[in-house]
N, C-alpha and C. Protein backbone atom coordinates (compact mmCIF):
# COMPACT_ATOMS: atom_id res chain seq x y z
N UNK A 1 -0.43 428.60 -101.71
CA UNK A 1 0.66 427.77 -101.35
C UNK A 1 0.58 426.44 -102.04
N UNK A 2 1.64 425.89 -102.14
CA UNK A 2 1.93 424.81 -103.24
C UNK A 2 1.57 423.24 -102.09
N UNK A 3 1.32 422.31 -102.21
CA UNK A 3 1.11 421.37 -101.15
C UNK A 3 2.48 420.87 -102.00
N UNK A 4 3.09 420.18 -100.77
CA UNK A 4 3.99 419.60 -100.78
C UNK A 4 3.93 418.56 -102.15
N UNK A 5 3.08 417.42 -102.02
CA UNK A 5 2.92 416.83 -103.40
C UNK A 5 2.49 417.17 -104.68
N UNK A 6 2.83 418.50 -104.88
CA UNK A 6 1.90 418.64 -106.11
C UNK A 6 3.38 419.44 -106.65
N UNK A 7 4.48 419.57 -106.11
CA UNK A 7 5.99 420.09 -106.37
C UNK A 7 6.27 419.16 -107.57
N UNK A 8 7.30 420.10 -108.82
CA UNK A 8 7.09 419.51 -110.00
C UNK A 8 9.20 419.92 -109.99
N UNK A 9 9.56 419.09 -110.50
CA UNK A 9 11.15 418.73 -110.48
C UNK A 9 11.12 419.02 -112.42
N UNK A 10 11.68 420.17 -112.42
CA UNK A 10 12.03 420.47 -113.67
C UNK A 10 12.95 419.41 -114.53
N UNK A 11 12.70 419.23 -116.09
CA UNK A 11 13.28 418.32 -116.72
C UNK A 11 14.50 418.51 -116.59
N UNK A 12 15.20 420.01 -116.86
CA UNK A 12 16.74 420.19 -116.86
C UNK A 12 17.27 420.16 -115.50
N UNK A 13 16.42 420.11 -114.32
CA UNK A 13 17.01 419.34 -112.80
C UNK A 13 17.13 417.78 -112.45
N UNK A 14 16.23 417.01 -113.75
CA UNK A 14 16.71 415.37 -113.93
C UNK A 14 17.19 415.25 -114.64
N UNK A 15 18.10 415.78 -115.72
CA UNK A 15 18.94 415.16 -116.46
C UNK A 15 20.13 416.07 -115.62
N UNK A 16 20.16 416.94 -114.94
CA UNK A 16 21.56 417.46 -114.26
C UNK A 16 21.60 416.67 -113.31
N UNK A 17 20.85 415.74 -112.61
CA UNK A 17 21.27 414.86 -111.26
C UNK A 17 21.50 413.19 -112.17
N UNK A 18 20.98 413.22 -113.11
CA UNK A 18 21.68 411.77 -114.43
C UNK A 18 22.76 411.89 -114.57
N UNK A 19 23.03 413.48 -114.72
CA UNK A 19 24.69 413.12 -115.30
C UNK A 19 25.50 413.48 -114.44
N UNK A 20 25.35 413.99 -113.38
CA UNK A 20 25.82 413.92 -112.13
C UNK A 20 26.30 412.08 -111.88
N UNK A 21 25.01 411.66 -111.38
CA UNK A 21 25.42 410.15 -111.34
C UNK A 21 26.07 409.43 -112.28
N UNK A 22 26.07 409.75 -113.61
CA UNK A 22 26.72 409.01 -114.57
C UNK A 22 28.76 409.42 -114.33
N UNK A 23 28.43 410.35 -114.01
CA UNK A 23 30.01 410.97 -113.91
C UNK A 23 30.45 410.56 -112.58
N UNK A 24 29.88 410.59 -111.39
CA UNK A 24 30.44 409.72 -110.28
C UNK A 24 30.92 407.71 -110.42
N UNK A 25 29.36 407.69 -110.96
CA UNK A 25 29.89 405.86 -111.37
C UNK A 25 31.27 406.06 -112.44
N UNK A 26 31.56 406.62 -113.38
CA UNK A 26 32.54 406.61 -114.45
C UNK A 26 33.87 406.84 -113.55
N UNK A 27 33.71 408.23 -112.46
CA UNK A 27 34.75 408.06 -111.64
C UNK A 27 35.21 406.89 -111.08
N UNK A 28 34.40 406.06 -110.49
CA UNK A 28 34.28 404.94 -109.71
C UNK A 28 35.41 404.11 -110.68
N UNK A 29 34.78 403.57 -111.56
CA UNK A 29 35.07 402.83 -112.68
C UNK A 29 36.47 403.22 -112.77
N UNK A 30 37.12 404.17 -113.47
CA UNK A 30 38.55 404.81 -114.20
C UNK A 30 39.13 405.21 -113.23
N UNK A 31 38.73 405.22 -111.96
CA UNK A 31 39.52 405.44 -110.74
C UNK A 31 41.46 404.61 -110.98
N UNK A 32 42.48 404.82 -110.44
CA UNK A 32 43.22 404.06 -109.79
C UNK A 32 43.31 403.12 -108.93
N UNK A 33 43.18 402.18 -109.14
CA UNK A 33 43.51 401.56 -107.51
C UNK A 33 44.38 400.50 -107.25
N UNK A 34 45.12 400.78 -106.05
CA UNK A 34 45.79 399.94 -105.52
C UNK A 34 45.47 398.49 -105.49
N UNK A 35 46.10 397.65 -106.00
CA UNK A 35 46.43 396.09 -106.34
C UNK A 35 46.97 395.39 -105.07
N UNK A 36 46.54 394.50 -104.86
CA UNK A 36 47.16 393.88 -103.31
C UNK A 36 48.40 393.04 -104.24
N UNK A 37 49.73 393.22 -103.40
CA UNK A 37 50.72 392.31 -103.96
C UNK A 37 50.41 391.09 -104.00
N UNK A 38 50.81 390.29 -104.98
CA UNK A 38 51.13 388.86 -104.74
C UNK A 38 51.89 388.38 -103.65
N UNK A 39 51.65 387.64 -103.07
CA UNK A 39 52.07 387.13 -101.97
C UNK A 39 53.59 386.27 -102.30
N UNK A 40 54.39 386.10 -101.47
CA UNK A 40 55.61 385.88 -102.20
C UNK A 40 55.62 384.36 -101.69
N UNK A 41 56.65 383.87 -103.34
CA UNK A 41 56.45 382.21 -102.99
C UNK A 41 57.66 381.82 -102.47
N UNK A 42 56.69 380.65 -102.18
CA UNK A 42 57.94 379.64 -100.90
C UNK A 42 57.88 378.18 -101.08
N UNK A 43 58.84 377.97 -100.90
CA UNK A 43 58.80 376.48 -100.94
C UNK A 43 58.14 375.90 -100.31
N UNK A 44 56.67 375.17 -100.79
CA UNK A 44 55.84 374.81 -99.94
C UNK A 44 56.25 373.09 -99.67
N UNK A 45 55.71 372.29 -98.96
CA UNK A 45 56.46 371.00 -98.57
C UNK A 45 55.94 370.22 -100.19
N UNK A 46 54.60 370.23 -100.46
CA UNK A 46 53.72 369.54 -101.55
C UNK A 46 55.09 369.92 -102.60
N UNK A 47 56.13 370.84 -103.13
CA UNK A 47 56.70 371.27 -103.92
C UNK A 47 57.84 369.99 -103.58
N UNK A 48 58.44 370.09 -102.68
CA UNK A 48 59.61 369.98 -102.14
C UNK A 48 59.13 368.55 -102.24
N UNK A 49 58.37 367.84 -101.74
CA UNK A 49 58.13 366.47 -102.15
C UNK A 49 57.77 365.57 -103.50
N UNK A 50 57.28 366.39 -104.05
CA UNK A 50 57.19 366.14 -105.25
C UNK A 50 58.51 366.44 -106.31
N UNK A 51 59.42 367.04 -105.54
CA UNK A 51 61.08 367.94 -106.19
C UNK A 51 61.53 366.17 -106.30
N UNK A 52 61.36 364.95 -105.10
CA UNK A 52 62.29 364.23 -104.74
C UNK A 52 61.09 362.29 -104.96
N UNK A 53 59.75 362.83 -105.85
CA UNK A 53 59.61 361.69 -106.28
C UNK A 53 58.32 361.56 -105.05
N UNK A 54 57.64 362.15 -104.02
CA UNK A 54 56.56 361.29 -103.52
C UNK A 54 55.28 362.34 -104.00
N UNK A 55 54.27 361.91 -102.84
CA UNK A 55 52.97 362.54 -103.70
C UNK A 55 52.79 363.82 -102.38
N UNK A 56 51.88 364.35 -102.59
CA UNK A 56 51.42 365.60 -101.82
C UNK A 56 50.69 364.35 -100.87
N UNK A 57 51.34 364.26 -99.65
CA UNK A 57 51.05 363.58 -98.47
C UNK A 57 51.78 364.40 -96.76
N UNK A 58 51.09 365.13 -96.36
CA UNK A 58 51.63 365.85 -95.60
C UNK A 58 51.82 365.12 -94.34
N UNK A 59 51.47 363.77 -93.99
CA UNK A 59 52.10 363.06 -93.05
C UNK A 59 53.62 362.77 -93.62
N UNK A 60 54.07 362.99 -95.08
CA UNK A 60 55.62 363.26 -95.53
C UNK A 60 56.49 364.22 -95.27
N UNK A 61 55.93 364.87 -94.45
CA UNK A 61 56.91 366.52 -94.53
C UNK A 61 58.04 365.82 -93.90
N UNK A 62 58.79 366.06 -93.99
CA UNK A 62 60.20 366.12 -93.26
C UNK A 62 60.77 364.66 -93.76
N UNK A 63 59.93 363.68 -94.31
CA UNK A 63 60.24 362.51 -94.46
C UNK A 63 62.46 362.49 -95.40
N UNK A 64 62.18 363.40 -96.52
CA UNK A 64 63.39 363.86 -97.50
C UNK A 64 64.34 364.06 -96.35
N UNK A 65 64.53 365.05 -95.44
CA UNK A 65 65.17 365.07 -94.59
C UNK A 65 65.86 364.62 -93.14
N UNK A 66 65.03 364.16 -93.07
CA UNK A 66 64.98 363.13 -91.54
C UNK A 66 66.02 361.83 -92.25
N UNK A 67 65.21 360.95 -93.38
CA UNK A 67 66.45 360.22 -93.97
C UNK A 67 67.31 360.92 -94.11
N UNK A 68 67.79 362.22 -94.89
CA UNK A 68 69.26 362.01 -95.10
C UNK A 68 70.02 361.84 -93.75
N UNK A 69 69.24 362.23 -93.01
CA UNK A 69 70.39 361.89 -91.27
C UNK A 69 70.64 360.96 -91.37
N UNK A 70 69.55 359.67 -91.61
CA UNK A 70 70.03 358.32 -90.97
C UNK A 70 70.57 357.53 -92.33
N UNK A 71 70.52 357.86 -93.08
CA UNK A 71 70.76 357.13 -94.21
C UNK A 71 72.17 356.13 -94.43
N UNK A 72 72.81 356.67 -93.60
CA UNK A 72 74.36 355.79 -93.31
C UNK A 72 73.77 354.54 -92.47
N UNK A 73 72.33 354.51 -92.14
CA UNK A 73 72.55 353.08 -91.57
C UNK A 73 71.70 352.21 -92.54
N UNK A 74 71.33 352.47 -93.49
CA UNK A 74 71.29 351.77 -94.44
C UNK A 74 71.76 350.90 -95.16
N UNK A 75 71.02 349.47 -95.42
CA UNK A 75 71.41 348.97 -96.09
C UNK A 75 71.25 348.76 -97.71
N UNK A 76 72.22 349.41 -98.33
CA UNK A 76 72.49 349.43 -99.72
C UNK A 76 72.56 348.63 -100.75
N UNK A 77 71.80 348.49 -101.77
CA UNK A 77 72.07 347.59 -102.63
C UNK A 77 72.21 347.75 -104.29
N UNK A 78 72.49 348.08 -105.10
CA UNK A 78 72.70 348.58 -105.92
C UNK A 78 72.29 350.03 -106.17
N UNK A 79 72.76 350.69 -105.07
CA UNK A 79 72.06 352.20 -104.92
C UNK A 79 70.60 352.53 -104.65
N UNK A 80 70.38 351.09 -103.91
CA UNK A 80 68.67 351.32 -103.75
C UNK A 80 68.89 350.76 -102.15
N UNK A 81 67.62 350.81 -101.48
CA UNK A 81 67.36 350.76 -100.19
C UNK A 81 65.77 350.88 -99.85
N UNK A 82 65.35 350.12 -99.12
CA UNK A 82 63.63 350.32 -98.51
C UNK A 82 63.57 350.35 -97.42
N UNK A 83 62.51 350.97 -96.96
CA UNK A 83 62.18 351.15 -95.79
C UNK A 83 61.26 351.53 -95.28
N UNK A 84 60.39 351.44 -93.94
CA UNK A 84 58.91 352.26 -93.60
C UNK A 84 58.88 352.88 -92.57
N UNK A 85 57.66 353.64 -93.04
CA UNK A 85 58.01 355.39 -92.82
C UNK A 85 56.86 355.44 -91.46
N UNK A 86 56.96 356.20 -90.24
CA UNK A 86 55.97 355.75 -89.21
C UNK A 86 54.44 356.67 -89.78
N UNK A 87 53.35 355.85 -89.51
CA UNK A 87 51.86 356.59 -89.81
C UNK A 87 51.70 358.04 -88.23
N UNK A 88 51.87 358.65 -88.35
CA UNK A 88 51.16 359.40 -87.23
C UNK A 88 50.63 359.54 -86.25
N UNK A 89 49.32 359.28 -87.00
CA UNK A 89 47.87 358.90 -86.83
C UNK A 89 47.02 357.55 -86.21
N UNK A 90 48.28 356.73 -87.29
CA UNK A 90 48.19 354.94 -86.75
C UNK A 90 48.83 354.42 -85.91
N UNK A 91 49.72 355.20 -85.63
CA UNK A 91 50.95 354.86 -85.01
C UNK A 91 51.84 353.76 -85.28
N UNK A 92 51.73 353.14 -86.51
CA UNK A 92 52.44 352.17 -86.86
C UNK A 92 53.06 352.46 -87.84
N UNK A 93 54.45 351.40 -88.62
CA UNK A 93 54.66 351.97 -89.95
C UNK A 93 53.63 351.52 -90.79
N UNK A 94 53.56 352.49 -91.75
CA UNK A 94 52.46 352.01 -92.73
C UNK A 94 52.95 352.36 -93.57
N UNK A 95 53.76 353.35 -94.39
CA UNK A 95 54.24 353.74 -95.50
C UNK A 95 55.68 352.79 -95.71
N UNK A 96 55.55 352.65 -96.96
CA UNK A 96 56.96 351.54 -97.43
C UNK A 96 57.40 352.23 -98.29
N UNK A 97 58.69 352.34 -98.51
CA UNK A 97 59.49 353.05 -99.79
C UNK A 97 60.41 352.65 -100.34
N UNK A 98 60.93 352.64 -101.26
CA UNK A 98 61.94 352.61 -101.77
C UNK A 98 63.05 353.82 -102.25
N UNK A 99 64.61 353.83 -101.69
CA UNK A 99 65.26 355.05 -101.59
C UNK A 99 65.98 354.61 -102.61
N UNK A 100 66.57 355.95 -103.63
CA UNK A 100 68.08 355.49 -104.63
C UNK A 100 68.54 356.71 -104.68
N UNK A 101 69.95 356.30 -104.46
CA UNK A 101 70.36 357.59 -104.46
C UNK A 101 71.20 358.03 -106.19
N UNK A 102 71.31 359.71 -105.82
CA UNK A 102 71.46 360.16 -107.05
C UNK A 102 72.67 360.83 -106.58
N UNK A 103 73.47 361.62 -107.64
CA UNK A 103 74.60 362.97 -107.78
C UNK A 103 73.95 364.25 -106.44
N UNK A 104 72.85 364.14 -106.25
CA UNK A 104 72.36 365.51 -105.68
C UNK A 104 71.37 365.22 -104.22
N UNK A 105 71.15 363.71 -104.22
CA UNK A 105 70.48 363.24 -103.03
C UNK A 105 69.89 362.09 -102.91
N UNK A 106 68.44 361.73 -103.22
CA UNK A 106 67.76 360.85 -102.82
C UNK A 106 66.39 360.90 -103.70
N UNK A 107 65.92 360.11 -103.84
CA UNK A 107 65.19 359.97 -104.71
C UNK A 107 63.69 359.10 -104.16
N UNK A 108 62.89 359.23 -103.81
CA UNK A 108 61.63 357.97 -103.48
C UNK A 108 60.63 357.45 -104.32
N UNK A 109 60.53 356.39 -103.73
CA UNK A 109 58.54 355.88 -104.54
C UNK A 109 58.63 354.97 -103.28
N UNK A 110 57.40 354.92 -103.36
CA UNK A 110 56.08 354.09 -102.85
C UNK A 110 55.89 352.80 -103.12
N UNK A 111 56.70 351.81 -102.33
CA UNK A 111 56.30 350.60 -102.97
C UNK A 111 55.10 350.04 -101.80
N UNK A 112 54.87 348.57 -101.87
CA UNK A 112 54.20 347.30 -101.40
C UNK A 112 55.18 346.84 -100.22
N UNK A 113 54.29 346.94 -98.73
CA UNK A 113 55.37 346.05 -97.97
C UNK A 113 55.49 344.98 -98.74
N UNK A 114 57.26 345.31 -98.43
CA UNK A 114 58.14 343.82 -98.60
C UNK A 114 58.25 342.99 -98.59
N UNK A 115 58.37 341.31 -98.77
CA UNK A 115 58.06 340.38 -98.28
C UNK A 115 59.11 339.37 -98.84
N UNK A 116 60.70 340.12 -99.16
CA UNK A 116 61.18 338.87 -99.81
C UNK A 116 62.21 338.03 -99.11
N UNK A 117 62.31 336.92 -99.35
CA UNK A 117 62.80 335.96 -98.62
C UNK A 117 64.46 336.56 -98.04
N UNK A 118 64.49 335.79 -97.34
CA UNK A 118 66.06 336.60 -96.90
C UNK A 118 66.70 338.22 -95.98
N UNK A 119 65.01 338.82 -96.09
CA UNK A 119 65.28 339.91 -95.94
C UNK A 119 64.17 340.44 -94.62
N UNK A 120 64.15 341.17 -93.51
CA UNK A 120 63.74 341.54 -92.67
C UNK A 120 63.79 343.07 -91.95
N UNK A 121 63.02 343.20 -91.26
CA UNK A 121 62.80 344.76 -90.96
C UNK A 121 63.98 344.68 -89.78
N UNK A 122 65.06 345.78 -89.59
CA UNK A 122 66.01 345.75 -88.74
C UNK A 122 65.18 345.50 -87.19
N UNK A 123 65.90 344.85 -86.33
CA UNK A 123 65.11 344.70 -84.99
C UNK A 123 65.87 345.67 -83.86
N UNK A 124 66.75 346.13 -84.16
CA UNK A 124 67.02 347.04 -83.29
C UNK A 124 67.12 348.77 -83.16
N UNK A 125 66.09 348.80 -84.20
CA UNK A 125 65.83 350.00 -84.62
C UNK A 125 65.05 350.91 -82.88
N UNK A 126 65.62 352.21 -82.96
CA UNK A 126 64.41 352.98 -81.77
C UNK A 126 63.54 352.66 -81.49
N UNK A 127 62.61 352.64 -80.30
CA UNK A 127 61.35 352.35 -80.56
C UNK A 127 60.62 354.10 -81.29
N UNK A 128 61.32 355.09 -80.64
CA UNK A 128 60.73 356.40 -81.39
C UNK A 128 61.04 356.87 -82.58
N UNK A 129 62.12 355.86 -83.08
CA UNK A 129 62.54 356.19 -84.79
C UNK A 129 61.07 356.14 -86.02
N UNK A 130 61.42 356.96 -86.54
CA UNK A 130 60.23 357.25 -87.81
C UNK A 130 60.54 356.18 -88.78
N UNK A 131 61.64 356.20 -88.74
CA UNK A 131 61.85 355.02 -90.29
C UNK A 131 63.06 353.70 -89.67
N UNK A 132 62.46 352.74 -90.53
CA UNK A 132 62.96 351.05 -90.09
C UNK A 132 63.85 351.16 -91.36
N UNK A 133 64.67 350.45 -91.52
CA UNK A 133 65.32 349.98 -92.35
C UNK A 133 64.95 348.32 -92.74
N UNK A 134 65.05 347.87 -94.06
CA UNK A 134 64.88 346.76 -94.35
C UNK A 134 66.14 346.02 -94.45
N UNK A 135 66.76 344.93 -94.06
CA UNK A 135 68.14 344.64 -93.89
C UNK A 135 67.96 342.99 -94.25
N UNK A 136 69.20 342.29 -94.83
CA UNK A 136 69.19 340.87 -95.29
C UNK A 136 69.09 340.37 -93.67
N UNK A 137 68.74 339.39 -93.35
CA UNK A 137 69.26 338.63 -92.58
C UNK A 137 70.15 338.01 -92.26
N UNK A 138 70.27 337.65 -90.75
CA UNK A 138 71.42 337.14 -90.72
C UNK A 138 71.72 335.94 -90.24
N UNK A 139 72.50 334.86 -91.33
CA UNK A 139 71.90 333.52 -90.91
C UNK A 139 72.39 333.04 -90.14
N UNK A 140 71.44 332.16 -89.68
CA UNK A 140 71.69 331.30 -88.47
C UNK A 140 73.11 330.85 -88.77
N UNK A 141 73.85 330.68 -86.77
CA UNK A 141 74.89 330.07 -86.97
C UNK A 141 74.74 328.64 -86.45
N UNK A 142 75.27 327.86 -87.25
CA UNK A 142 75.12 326.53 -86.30
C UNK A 142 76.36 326.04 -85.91
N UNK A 143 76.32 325.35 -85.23
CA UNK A 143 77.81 324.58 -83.93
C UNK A 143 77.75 323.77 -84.18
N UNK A 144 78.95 323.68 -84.58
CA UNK A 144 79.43 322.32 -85.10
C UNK A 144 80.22 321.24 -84.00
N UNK A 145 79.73 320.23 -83.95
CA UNK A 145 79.95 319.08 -82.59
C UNK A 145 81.40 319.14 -82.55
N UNK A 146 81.80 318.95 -81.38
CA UNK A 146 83.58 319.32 -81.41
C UNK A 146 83.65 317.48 -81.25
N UNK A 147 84.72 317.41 -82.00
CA UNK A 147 85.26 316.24 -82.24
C UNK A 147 85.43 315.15 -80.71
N UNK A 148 85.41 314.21 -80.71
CA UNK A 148 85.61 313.42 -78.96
C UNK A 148 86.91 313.16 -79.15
N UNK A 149 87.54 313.50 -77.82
CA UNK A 149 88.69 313.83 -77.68
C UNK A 149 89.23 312.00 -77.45
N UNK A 150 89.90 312.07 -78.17
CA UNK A 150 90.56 310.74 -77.86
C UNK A 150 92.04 310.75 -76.95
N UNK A 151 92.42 310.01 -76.02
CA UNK A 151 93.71 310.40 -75.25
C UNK A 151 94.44 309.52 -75.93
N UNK A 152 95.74 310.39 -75.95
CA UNK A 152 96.96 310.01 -76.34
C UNK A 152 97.02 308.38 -75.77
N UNK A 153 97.95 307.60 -76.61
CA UNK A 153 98.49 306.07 -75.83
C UNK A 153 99.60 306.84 -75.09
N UNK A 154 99.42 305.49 -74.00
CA UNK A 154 99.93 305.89 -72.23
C UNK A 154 99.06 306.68 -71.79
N UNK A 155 98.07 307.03 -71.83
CA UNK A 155 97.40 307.78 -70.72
C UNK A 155 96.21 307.46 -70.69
N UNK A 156 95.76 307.31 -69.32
CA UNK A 156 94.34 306.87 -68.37
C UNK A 156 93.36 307.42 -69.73
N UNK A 157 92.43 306.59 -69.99
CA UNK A 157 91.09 307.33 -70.38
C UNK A 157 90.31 307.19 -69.72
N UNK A 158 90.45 306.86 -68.02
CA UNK A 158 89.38 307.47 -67.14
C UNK A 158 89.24 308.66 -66.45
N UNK A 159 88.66 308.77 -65.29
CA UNK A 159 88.76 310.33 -64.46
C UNK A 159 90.23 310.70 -64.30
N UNK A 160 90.61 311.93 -64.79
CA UNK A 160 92.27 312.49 -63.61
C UNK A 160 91.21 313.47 -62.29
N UNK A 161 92.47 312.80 -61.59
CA UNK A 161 92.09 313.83 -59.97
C UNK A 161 93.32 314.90 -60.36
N UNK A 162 92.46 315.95 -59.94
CA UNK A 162 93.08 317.27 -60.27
C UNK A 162 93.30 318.31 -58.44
N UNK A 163 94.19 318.42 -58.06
CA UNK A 163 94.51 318.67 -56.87
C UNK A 163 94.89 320.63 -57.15
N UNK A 164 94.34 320.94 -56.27
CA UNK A 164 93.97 322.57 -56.47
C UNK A 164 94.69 322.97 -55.03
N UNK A 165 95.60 324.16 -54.74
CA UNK A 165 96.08 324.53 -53.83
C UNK A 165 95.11 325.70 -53.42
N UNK A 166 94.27 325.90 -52.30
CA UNK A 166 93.44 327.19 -52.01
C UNK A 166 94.36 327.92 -50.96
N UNK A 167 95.27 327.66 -50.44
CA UNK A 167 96.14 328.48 -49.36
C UNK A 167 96.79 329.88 -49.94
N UNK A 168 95.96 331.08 -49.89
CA UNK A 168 96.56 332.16 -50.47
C UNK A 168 98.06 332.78 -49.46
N UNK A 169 98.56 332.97 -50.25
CA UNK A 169 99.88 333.49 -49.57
C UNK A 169 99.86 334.85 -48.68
N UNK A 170 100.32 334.61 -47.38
CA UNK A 170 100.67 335.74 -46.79
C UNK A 170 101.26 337.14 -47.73
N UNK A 171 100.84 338.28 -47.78
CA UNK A 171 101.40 339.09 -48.56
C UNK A 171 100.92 340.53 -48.01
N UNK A 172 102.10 340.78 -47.56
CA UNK A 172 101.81 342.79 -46.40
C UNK A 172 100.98 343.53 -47.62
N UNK A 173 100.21 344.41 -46.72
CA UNK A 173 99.57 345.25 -47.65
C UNK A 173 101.04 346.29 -47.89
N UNK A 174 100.65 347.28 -49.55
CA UNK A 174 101.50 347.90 -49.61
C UNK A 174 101.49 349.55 -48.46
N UNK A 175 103.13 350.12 -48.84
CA UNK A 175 103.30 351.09 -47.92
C UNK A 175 102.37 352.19 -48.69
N UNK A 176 101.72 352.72 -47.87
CA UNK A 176 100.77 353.88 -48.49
C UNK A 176 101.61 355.41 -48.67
N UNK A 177 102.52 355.19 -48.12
CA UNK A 177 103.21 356.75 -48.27
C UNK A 177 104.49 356.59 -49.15
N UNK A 178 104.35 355.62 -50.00
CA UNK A 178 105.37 355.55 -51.33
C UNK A 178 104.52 355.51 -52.23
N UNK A 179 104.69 355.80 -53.71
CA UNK A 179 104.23 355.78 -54.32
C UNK A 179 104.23 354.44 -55.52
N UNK A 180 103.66 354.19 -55.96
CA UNK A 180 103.62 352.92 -56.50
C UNK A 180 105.02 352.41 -57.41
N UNK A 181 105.45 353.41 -58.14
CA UNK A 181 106.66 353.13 -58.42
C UNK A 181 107.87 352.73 -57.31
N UNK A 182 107.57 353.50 -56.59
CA UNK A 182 109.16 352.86 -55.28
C UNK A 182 108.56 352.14 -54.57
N UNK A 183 107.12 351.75 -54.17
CA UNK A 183 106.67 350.25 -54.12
C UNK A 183 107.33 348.91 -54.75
N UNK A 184 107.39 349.26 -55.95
CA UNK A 184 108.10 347.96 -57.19
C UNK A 184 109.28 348.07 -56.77
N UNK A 185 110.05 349.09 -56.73
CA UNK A 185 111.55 349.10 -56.55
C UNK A 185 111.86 348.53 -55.16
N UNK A 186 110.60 348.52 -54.17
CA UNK A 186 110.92 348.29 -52.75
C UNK A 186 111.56 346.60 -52.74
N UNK A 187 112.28 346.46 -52.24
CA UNK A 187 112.78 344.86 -51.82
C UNK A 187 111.92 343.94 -51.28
């Protein structure tokens, strides 16, 4: 009897299990296979903001749209307009912009709060509104002293006593079962 280890694997039984394996990996390889689709594109916001002039800032999403709602309360100035945009996060405005409009919408950049003379952040804006408008001011009115009345010649330029009648006149309530028109007509 043969002991188990002393079993001898013929040469033409290792090169038939080589090319066995060589022909499974080659299958492997030249196989077909299914391709996962591309995923289909969409208008992502980073696109859509950058379509209209700002940067990939996703505290911007909606910013393009939310103005065009309010944009009629804008104040306009040679087709331009500024304004700041609320932080989120900060809860304050922190973003400043500048709007111009075009044939097709609106246009932004990024400026430097504002600071020029004459001009102020609207004060009666929402307190939950996202965006302020920047608006001229509005100047002071001043009152002008009314002239001292001088009185005509012939007449007192001291106190007049002014005599006031408080005696309201007797007067029936009206008839409730006429109607207000034949009330008037009533005598």
């Amino acid at each position: 009897m043969n002991a188990p280890g002393n079993q001898r694997v013929s040469p033409a039984r290792v090169i038939q299990i080589l090319v066995l394996l060589l022909v499974v990996w080659l299958g492997f390889q030249f196989w077909p296979q299914k391709k996962p689709a591309p995923p289909p594109v969409m208008a992502v916001p980073e696109m859509k903001l950058q379509a209209v002039g700002l940067a990939n800032n996703p505290d911007w999403d909606g910013l393009p749209e939310f103005f065009a709602l309010v944009a009629n309360r804008a104040e306009w100035k040679d087709g331009k307009t500024r304004f700041a945009y609320w932080h989120p996060v900060m809860k304050t405005y922190a973003y400043y912009f500048e709007a111009t409009r075009n044939g097709t919408g609106f246009r932004f950049k990024e400026i430097a709060e504002p600071h020029d003379p004459g001009y102020d952040w609207e004060e009666n804006s929402a307190e939950d509104s996202r965006i302020r408008f920047y608006h001229a001011e509005q100047p002071l009115v001043t009152i002008q002293p009314r002239p001292a009345i001088v009185p005509a010649e012939g007449f007192p330029a001291g106190p007049v006593k002014i005599e006031i009648d408080t005696k309201i006149p007797n007067i029936p309530p009206p008839d409730r079962k006429l109607s207000p028109e034949e009330q008037r007509k009533k005598p």
